[in-house]
N, C-alpha and C. Protein backbone atom coordinates (compact mmCIF):
# COMPACT_ATOMS: atom_id res chain seq x y z
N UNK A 1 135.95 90.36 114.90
CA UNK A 1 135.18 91.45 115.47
C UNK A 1 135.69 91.69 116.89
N UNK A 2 135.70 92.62 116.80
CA UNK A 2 136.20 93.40 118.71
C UNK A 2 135.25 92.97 119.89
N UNK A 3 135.78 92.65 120.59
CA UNK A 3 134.68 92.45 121.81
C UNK A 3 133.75 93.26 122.20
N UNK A 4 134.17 94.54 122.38
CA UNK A 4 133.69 95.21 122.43
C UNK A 4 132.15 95.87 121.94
N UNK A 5 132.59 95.64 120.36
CA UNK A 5 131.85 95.69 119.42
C UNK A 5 130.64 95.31 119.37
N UNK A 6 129.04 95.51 119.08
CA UNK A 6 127.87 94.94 119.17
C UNK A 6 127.91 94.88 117.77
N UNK A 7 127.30 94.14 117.52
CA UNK A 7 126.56 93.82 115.76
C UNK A 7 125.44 94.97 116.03
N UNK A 8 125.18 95.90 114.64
CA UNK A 8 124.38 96.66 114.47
C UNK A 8 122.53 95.82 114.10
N UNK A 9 121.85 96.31 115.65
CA UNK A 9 120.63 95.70 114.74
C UNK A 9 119.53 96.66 115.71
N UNK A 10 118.51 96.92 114.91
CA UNK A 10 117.48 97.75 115.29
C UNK A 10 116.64 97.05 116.07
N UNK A 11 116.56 96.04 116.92
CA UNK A 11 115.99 95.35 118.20
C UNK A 11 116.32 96.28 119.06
N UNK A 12 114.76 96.73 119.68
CA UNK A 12 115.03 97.17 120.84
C UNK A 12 115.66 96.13 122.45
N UNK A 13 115.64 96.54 122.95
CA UNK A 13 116.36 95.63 124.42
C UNK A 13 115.33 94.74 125.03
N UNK A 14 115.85 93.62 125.55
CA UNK A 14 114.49 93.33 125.93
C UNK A 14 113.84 93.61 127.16
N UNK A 15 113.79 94.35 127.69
CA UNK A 15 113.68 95.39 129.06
C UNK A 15 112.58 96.20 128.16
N UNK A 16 113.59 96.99 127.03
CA UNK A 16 112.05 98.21 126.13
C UNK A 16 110.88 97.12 126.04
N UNK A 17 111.34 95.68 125.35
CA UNK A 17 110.16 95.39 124.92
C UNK A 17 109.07 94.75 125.71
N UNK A 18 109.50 94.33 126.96
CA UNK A 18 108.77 93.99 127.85
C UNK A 18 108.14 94.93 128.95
N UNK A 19 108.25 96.01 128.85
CA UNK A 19 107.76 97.41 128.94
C UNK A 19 106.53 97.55 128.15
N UNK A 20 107.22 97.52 127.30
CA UNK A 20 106.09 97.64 125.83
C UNK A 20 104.94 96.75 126.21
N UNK A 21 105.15 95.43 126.18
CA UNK A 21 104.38 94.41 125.93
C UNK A 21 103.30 94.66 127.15
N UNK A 22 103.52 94.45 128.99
CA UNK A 22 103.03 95.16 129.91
C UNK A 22 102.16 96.22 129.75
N UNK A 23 102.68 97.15 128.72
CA UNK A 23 101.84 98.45 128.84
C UNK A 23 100.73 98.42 127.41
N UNK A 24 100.75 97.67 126.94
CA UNK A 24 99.61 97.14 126.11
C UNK A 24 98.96 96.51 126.93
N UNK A 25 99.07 95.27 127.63
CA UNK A 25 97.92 94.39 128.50
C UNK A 25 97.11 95.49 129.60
N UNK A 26 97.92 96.13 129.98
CA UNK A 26 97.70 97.06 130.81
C UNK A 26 96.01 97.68 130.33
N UNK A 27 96.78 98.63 129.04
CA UNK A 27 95.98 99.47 128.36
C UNK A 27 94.46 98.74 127.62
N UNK A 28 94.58 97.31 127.95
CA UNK A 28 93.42 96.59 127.25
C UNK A 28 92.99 96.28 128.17
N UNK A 29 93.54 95.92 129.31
CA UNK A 29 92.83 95.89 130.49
C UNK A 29 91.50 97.28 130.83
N UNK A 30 92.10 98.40 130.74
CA UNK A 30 91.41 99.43 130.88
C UNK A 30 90.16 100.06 130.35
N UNK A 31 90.82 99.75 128.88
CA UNK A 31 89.92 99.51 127.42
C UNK A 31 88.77 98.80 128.10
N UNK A 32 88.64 97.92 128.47
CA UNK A 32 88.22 96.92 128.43
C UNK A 32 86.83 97.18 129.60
N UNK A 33 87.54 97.68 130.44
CA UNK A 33 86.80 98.35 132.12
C UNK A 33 86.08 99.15 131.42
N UNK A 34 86.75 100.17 130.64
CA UNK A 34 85.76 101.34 130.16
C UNK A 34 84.84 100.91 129.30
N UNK A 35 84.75 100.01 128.27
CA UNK A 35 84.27 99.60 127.69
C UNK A 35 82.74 99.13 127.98
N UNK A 36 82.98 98.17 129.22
CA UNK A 36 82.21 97.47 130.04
C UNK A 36 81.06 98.49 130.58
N UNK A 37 81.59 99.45 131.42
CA UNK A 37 81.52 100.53 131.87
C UNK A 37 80.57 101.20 131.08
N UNK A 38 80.85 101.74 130.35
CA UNK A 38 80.31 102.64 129.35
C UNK A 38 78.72 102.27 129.15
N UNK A 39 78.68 100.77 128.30
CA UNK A 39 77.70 100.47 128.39
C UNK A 39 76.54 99.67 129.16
N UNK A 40 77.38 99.25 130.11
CA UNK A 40 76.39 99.10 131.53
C UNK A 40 76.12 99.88 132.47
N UNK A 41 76.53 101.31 131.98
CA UNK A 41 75.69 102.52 132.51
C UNK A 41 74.21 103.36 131.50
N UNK A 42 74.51 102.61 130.35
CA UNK A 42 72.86 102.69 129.33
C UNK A 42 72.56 102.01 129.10
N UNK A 43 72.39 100.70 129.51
CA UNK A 43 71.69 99.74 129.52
C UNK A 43 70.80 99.31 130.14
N UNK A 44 69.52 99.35 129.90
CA UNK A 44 68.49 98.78 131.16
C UNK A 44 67.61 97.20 130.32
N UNK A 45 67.86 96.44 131.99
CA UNK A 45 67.32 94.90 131.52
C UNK A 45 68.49 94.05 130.97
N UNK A 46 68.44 92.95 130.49
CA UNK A 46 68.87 92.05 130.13
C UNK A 46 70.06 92.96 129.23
N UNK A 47 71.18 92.89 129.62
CA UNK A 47 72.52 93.44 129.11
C UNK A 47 73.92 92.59 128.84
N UNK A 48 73.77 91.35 129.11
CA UNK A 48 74.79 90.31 128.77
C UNK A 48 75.41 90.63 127.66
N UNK A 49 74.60 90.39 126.68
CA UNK A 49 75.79 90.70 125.28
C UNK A 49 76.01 91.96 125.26
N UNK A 50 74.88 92.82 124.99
CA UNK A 50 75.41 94.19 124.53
C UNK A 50 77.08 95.01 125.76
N UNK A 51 77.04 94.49 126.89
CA UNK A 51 78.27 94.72 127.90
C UNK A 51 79.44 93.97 127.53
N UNK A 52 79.30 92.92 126.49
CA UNK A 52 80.44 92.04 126.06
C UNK A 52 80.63 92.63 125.17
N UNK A 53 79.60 93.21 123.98
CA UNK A 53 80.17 93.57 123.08
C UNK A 53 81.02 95.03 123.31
N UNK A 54 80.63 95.56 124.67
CA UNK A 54 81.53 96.96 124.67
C UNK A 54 82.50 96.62 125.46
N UNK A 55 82.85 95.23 125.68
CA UNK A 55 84.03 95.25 126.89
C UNK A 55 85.43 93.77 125.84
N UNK A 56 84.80 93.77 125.29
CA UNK A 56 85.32 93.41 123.47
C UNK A 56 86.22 94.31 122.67
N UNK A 57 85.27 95.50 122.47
CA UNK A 57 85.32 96.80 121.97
C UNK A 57 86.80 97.42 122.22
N UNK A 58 86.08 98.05 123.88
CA UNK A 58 86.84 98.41 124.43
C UNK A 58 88.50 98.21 124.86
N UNK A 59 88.45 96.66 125.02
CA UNK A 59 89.79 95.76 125.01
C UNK A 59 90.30 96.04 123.99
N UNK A 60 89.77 96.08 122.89
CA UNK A 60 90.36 95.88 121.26
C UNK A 60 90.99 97.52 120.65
N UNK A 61 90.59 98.10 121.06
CA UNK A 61 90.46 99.84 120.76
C UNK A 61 91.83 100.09 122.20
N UNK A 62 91.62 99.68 123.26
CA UNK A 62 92.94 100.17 124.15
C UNK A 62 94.62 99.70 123.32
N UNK A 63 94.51 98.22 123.92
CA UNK A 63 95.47 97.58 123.30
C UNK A 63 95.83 97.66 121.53
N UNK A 64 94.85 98.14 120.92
CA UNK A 64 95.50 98.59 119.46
C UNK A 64 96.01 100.05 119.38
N UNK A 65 95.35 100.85 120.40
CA UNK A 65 96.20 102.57 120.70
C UNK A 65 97.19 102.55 121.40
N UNK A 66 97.42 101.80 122.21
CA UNK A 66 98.77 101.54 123.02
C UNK A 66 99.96 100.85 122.29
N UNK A 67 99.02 99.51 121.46
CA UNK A 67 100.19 99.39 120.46
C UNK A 67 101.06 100.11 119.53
N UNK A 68 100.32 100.78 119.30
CA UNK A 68 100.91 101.87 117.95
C UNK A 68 101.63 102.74 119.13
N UNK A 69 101.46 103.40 120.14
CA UNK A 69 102.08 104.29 120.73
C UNK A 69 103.19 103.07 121.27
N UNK A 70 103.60 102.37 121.72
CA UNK A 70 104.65 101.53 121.91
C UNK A 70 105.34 101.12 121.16
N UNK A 71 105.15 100.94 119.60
CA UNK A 71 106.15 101.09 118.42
C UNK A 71 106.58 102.25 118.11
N UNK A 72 106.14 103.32 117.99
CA UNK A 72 106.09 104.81 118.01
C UNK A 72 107.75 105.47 118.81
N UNK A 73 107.20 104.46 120.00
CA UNK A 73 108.15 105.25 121.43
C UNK A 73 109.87 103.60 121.11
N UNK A 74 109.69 102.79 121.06
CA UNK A 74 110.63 101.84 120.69
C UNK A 74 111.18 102.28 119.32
N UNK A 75 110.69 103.22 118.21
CA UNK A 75 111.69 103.11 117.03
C UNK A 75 112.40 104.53 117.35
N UNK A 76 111.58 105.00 118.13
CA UNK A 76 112.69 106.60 118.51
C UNK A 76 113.39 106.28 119.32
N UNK A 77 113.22 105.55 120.16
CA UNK A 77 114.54 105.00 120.55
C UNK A 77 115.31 103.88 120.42
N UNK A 78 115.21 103.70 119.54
CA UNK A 78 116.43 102.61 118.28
C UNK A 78 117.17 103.98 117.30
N UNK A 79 116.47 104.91 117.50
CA UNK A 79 116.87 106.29 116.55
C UNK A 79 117.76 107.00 117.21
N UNK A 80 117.16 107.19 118.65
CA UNK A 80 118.19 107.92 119.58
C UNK A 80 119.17 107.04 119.88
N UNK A 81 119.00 106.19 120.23
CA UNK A 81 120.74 105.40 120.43
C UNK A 81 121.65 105.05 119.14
N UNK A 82 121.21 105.12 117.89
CA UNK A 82 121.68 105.30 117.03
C UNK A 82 122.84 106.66 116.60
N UNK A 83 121.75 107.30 117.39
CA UNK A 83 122.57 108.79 117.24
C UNK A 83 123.60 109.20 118.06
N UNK A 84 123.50 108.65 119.23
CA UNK A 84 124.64 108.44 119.96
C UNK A 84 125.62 107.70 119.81
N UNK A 85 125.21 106.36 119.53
CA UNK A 85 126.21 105.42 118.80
C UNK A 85 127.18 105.64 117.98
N UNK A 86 126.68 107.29 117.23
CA UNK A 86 127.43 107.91 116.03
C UNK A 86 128.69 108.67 117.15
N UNK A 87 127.92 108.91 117.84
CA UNK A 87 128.93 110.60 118.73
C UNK A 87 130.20 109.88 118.98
């Protein structure tokens, strides 16, 4: 094989994926605020759980929409450099 040459494999870089990974914690982080948020602004009295359960929620609902949008954005670009790879 040529030096040059890369072996063909659909791994993104690990730069994309640690991008990726960042912007999920990120996004559950947020989730998570809002979550909190949300329901310790209708809550009156004793609110311990019911604020866990929306800051639970919330964590779980960010970081699973960010996930999917971070595979989403990593296979189009395993697609686009593919396509260049061709040119």
């Amino acid at each position: 094989m040529n030096q040059q040459q890369r072996p063909l494999s659909a791994l993104p870089s690990v730069f994309a994926r640690a991008v990726a990974y960042i912007s999920i914690i990120i996004a559950g982080i947020a989730g998570a605020l809002i979550g909190f948020t949300l329901v310790d602004l209708q809550c009156q009295g004793d609110c311990d759980v019911p604020n866990s359960i929306g800051l639970i929620l919330g964590a779980a609902t960010g970081a699973l929409g960010m996930g999917v949008v971070a595979v989403l954005v990593l296979r189009a670009t395993g697609e686009w450099k593919e396509l260049e790879d061709r040119k």
